[in-house]
C-alpha atoms as a PDB file:
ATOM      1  CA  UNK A   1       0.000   0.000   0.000  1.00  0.00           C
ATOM      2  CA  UNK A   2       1.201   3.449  -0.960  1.00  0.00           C
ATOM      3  CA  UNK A   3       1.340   5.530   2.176  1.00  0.00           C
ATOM      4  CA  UNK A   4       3.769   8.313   0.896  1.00  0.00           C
ATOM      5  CA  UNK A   5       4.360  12.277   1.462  1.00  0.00           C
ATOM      6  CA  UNK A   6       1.947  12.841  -1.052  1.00  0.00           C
ATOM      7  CA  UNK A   7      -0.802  13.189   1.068  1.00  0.00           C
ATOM      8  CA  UNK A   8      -3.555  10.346   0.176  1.00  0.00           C
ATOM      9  CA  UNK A   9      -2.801   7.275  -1.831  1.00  0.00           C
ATOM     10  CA  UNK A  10      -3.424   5.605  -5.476  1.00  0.00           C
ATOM     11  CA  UNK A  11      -5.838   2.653  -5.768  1.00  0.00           C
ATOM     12  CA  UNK A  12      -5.991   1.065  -9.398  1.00  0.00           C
ATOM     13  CA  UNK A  13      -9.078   1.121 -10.974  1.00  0.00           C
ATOM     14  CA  UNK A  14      -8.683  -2.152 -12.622  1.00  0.00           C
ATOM     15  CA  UNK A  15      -8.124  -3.985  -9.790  1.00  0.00           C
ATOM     16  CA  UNK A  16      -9.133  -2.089  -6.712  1.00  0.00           C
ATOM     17  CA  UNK A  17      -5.773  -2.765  -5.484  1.00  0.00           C
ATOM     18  CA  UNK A  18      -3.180   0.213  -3.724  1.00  0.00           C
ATOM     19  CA  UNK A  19      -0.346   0.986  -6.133  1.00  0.00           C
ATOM     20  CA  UNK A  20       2.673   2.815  -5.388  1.00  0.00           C
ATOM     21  CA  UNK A  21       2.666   6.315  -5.837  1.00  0.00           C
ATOM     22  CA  UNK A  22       5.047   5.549  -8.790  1.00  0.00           C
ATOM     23  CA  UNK A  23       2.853   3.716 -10.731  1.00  0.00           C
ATOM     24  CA  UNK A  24       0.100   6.118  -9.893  1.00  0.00           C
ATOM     25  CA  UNK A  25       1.579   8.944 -11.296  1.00  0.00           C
ATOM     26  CA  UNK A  26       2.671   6.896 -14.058  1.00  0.00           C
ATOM     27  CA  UNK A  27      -0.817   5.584 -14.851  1.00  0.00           C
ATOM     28  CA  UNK A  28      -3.375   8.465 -14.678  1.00  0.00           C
ATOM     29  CA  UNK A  29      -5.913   7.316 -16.334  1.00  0.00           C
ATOM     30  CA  UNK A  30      -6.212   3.824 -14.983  1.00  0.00           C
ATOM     31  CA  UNK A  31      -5.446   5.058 -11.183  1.00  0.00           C
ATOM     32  CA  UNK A  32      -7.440   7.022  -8.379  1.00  0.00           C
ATOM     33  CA  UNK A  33      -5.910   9.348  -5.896  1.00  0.00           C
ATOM     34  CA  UNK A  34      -7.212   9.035  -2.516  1.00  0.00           C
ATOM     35  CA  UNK A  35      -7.090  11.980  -0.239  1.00  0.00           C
ATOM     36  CA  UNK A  36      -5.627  10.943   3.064  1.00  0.00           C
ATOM     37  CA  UNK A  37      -7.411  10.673   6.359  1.00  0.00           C
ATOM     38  CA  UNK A  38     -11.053   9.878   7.290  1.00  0.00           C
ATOM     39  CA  UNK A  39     -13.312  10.085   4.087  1.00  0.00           C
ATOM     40  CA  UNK A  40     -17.140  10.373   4.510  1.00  0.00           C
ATOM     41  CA  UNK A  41     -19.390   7.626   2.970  1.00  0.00           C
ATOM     42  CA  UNK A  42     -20.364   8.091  -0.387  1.00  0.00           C
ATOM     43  CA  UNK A  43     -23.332   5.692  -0.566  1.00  0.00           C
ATOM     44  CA  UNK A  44     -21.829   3.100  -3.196  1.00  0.00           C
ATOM     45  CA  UNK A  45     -21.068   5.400  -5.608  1.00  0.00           C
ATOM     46  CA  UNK A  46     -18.746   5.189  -8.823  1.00  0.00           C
ATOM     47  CA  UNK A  47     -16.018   7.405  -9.633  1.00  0.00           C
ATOM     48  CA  UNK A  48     -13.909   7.948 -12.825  1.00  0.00           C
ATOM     49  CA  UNK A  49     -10.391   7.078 -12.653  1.00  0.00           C
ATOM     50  CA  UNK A  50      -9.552   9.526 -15.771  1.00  0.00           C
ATOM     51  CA  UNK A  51     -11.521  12.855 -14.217  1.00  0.00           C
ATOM     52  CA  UNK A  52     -12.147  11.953 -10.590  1.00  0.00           C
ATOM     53  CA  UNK A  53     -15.905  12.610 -10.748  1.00  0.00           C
ATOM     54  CA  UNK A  54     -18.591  10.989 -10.146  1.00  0.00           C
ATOM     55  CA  UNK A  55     -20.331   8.890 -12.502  1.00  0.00           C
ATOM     56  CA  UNK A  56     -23.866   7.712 -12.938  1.00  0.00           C
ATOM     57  CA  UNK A  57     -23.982   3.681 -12.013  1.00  0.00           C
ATOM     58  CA  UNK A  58     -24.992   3.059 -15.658  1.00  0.00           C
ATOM     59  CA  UNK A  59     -21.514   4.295 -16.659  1.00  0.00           C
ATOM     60  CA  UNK A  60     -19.608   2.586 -13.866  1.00  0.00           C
ATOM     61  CA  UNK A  61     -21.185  -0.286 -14.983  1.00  0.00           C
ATOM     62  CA  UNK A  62     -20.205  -0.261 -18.327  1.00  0.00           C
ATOM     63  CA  UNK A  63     -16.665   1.183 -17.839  1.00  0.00           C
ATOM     64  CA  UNK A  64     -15.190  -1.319 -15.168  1.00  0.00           C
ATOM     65  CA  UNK A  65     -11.820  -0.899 -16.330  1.00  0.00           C
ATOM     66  CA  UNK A  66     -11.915   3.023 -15.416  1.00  0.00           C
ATOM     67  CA  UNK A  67     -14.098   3.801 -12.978  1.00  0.00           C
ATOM     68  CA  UNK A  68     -14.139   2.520  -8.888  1.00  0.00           C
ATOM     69  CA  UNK A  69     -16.842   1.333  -6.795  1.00  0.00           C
ATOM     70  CA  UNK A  70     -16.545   3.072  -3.544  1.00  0.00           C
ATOM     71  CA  UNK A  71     -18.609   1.621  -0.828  1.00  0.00           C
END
């Protein structure tokens, strides 16, 4: 797990796995950046790796490979 001075970590959006911050950086549009500390529930949303927004769960759906399923 990446747990850098970066401030957050990277979680693929592939997998759902941490990456390093490396690889993160590296791989924008496959990877989420994940603010550090305590993060509110979001409900089971989805969120696009590529833009870091929200999507509808349609699109999530459809688009495993770059969006993630927070719970």
């Amino acid at each position: 797990m990446s747990k850098g001075k970066s401030g957050g970590s990277y979680r693929s959006a592939i997998s759902g796995r941490y990456v390093t911050t490396a690889h993160g950086q590296r791989s924008p549009g496959t990877t989420v950046h994940e603010a550090s500390g305590r993060s509110g529930s979001t409900g089971g949303s989805y969120r696009s790796a590529s833009s870091g927004r929200f999507v509808t769960a349609a699109h999530g759906k459809r688009s495993p490979g770059t969006t993630t399923h927070e719970k």
